[in-house]
Protein backbone atom coordinates (compact mmCIF):
# COMPACT_ATOMS: atom_id res chain seq x y z
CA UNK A 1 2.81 -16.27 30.30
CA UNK A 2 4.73 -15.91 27.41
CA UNK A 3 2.08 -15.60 24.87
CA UNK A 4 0.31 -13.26 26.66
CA UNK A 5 3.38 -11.17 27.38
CA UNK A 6 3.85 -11.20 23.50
CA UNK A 7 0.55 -9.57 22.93
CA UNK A 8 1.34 -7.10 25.81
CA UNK A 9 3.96 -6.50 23.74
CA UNK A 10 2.60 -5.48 20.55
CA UNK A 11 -0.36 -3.63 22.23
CA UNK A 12 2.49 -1.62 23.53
CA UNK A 13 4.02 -1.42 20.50
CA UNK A 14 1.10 0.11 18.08
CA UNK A 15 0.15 2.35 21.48
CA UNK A 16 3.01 3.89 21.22
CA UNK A 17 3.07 4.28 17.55
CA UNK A 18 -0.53 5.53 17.33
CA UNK A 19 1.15 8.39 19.77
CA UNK A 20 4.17 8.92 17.70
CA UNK A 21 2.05 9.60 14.58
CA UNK A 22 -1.02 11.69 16.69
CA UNK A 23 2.13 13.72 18.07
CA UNK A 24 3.45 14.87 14.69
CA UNK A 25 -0.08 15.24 13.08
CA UNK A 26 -0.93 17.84 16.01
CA UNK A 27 2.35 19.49 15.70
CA UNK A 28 1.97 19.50 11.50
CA UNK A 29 -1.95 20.79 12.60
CA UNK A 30 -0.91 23.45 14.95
CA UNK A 31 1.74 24.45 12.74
CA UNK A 32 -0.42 24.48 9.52
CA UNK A 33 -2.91 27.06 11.58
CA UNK A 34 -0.42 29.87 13.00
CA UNK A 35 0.80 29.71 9.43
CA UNK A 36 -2.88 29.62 8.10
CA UNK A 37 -3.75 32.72 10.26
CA UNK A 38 -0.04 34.58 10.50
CA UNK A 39 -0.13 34.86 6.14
CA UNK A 40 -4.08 35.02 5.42
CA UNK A 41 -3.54 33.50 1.60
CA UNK A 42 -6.31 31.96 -0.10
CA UNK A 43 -4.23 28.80 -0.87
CA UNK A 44 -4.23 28.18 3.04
CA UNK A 45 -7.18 27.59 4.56
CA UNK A 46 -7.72 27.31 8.26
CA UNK A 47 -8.51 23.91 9.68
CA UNK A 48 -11.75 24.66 10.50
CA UNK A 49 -12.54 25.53 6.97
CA UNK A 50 -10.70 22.38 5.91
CA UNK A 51 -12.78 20.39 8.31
CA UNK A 52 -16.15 21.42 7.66
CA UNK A 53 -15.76 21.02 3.75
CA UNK A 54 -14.59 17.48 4.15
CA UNK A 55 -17.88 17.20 6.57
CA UNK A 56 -19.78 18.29 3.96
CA UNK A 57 -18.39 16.74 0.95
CA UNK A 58 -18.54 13.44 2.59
CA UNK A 59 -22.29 13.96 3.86
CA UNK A 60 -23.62 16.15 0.55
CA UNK A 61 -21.36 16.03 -1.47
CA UNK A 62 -19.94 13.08 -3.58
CA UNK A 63 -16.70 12.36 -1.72
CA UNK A 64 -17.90 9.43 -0.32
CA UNK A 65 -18.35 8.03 -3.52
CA UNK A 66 -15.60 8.67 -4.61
CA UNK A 67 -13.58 7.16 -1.93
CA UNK A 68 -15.53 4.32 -2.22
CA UNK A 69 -14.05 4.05 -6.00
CA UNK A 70 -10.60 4.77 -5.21
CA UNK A 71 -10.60 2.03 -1.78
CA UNK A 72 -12.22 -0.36 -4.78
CA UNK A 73 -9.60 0.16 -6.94
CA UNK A 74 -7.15 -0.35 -4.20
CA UNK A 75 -7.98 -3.36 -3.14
CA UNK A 76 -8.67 -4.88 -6.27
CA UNK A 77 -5.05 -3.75 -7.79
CA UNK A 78 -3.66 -4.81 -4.19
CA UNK A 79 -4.89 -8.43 -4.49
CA UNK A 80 -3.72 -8.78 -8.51
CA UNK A 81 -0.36 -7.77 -7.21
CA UNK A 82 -0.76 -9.71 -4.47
CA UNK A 83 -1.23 -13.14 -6.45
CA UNK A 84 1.35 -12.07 -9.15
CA UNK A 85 3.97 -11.02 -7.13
CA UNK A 86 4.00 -14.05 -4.56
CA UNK A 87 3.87 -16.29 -7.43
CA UNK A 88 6.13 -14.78 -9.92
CA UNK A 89 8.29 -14.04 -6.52
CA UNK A 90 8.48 -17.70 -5.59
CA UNK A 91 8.94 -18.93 -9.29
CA UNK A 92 11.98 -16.83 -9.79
CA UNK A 93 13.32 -17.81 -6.25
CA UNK A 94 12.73 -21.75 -5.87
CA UNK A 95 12.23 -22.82 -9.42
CA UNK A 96 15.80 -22.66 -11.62
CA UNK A 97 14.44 -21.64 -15.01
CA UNK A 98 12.00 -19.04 -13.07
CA UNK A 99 15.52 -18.00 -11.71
CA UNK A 100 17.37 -17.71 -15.12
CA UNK A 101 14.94 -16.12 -16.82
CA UNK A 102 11.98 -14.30 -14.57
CA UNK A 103 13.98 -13.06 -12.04
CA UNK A 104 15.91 -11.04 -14.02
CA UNK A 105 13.34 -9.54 -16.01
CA UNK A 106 11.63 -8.59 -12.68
CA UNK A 107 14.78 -6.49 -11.37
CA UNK A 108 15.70 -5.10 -15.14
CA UNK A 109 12.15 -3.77 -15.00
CA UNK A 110 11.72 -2.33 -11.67
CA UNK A 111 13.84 0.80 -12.12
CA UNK A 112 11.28 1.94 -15.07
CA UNK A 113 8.93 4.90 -14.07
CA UNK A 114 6.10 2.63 -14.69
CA UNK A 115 3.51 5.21 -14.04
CA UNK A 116 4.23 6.96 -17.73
CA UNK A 117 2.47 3.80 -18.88
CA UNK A 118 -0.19 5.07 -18.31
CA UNK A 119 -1.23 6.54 -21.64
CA UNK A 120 -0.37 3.15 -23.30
CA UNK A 121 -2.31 0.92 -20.76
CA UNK A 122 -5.19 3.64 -21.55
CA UNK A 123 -5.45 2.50 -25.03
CA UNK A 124 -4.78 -1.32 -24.25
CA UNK A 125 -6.97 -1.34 -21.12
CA UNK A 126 -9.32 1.25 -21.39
CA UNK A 127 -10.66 3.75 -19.06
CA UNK A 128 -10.98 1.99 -15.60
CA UNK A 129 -9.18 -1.11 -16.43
CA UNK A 130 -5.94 1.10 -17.07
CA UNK A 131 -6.25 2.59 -13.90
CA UNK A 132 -6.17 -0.60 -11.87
CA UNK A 133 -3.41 -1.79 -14.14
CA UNK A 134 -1.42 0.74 -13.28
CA UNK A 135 -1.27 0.26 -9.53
CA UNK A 136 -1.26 -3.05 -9.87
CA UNK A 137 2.14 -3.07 -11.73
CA UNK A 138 3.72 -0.77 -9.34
CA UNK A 139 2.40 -2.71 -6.34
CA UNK A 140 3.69 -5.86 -8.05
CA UNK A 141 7.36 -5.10 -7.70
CA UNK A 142 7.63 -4.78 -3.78
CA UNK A 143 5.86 -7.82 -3.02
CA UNK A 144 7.56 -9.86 -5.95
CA UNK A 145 11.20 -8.63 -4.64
CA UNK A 146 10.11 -9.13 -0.93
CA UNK A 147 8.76 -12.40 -1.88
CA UNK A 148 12.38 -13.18 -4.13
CA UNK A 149 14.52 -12.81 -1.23
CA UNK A 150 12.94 -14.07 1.72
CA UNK A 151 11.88 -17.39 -0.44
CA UNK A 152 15.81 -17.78 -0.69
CA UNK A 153 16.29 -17.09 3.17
CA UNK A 154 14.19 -20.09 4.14
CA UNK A 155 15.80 -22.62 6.65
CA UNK A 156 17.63 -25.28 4.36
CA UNK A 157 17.66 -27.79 7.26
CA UNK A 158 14.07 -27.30 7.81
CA UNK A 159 14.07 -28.45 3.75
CA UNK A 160 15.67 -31.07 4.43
CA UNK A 161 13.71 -33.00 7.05
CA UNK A 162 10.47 -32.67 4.68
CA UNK A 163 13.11 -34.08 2.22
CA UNK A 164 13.88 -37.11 4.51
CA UNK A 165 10.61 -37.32 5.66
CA UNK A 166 9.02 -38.21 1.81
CA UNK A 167 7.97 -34.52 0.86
CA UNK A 168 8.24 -33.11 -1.79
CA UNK A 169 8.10 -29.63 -3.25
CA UNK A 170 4.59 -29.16 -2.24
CA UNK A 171 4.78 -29.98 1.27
CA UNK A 172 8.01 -27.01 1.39
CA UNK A 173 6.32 -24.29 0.40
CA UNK A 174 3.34 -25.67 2.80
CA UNK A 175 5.61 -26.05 5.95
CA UNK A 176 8.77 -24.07 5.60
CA UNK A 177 8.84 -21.86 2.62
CA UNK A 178 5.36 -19.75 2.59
CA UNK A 179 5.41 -19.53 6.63
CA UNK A 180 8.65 -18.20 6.45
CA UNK A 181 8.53 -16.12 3.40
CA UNK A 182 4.79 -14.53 5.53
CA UNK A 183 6.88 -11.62 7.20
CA UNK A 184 8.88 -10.60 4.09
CA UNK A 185 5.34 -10.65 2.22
CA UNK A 186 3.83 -8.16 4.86
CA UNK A 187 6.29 -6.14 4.52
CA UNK A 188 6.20 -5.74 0.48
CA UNK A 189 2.72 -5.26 0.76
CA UNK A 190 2.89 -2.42 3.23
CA UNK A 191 5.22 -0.68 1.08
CA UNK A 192 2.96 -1.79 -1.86
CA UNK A 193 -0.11 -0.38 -0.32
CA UNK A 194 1.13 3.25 0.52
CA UNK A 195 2.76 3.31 -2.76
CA UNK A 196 -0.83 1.91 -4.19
CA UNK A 197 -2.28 5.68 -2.75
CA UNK A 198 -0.08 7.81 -4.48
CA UNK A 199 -0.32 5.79 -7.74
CA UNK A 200 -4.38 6.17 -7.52
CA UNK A 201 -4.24 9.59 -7.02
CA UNK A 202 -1.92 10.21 -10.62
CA UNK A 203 -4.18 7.57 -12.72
CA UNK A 204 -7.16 9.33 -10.97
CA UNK A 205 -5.72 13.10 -11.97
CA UNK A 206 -5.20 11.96 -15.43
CA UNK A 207 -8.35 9.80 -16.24
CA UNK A 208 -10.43 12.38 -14.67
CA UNK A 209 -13.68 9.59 -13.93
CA UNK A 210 -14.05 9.43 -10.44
CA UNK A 211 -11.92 8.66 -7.54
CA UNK A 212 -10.57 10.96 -4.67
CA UNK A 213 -7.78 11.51 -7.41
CA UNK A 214 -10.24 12.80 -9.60
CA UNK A 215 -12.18 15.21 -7.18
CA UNK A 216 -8.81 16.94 -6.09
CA UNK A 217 -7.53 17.52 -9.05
CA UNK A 218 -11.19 18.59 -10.42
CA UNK A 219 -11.08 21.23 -7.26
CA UNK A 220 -7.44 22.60 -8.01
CA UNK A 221 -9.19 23.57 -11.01
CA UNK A 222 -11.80 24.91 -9.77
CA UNK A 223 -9.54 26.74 -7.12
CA UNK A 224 -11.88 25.25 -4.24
CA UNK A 225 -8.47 24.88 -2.15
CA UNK A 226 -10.52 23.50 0.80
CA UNK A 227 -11.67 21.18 -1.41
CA UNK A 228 -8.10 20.13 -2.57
CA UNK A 229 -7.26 19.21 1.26
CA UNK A 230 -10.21 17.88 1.80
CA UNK A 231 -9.07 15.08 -0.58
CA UNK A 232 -5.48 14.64 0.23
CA UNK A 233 -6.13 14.62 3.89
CA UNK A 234 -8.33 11.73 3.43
CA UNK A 235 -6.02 9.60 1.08
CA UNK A 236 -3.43 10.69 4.06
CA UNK A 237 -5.74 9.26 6.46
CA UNK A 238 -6.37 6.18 4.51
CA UNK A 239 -2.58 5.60 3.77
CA UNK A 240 -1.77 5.79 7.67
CA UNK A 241 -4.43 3.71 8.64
CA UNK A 242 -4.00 0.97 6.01
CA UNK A 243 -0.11 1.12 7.20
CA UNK A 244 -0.45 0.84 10.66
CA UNK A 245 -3.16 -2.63 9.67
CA UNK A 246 -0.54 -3.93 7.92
CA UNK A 247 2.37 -3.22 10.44
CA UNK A 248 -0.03 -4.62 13.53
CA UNK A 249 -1.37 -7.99 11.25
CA UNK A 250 2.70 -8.60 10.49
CA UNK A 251 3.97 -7.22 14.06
CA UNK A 252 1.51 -10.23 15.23
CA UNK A 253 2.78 -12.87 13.13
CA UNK A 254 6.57 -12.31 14.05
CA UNK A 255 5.62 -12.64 17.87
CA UNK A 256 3.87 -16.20 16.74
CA UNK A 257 6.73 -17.59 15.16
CA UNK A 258 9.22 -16.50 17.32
């Protein structure tokens, strides 16, 4: 009964979230249209006309690739920060030289606006690589700080009986520090992941290849202001969805280990 009133719970849980966030988008919808209609400016196109571009980009047009390109670039800058950060996270955290001496390299870094590397990374990297790069590095901080702490907030007792029990470090992180480091990690990567959105979209604007990044800022240009929606309504879209994943996979886990 308990298990089963756990998932009750969390079905409950991202039901009424899912509401919460349809709720404001029709409010921010209805809201964008008597404003749309009420001031009649070019820069504010009805819905409908947002709509059907976005239909037609995605079908015709070459939006689909280019989410495709941005979601690859994503995910591959996502799972580099992924492996660095846990790593670096849990060297700085468990290990005492990682704690001297990578730890506070990580937190003297963070506060740097890393995405004005960009121009650098563009002549180290090159074109695409730079872009991935990019979001990587910013994504890398969240995790790796998420990872720092929660690697220190693992039960020492717990420790302890692998201790007296003949483990060693290896059978730690397997039984008491990685499971309970799991929910901090979730967390750094949901914060990691939005931020991983915004990020594309700058290296996108500024290395103007492809990506969604790429095809609004090619449409500002172009003043195709439908077309500039178009594209940030679906990085929104992708950004709340890939949120609400993340919140669900770690909402799940926390139930398990609780």
């Amino acid at each position: 009964m308990g298990s089963i009133e756990k998932n009750n719970n969390i079905v409950l849980q991202t039901v009424k979230n899912v509401g919460y966030v349809t709720l404001v988008l029709t409010l921010v919808c209805i809201l964008w249209q008597v404003i749309a209609i009420t001031s009649d400016k070019p820069y504010l196109p009805k819905l409908e006309s947002i709509a059907a571009k976005l239909y037609s980009e995605l079908v015709y047009g070459r939006l689909l690739e280019d989410l495709v390109a941005t979601i690859r670039r994503i995910l591959l800058s996502i799972l580099i920060a992924l492996i660095a950060g846990v790593s670096l996270g849990l060297l700085s955290a468990r290990i005492s030289l990682g704690y001297r001496i990578v730890r506070p390299i990580i937190l003297a870094t963070y506060p740097i606006p890393h995405v004005t590397l960009i121009p650098i990374l563009l002549w180290i990297l090159g074109i695409e690589y730079s872009k991935i790069g990019v979001i990587s590095l910013i994504a890398f901080y969240s995790i790796a700080i998420s990872t720092m702490e929660w690697s220190l907030r693992s039960p020492k007792e717990y420790e302890d009986i692998v201790e007296t029990m003949g483990g060693g470090m290896y059978h730690k992180l397997k039984y008491v520090i990685i499971p309970s480091i799991i929910p901090g990690v979730l967390t750094g990567l949901r914060i990691a992941t939005s931020t991983a959105y915004a990020v594309a979209f700058i290296a996108e604007s500024f290395i103007l290849t492809n990506g969604v990044g790429a095809y609004i800022e090619e449409s500002w240009h172009r003043l195709d202001y439908a077309g500039v929606y178009s594209g940030v309504v679906l990085l929104s879209v992708m950004g709340i969805v890939t949120y609400m994943l993340i919140w669900l996979i770690e909402k799940m886990y926390r139930r398990k280990i609780e």
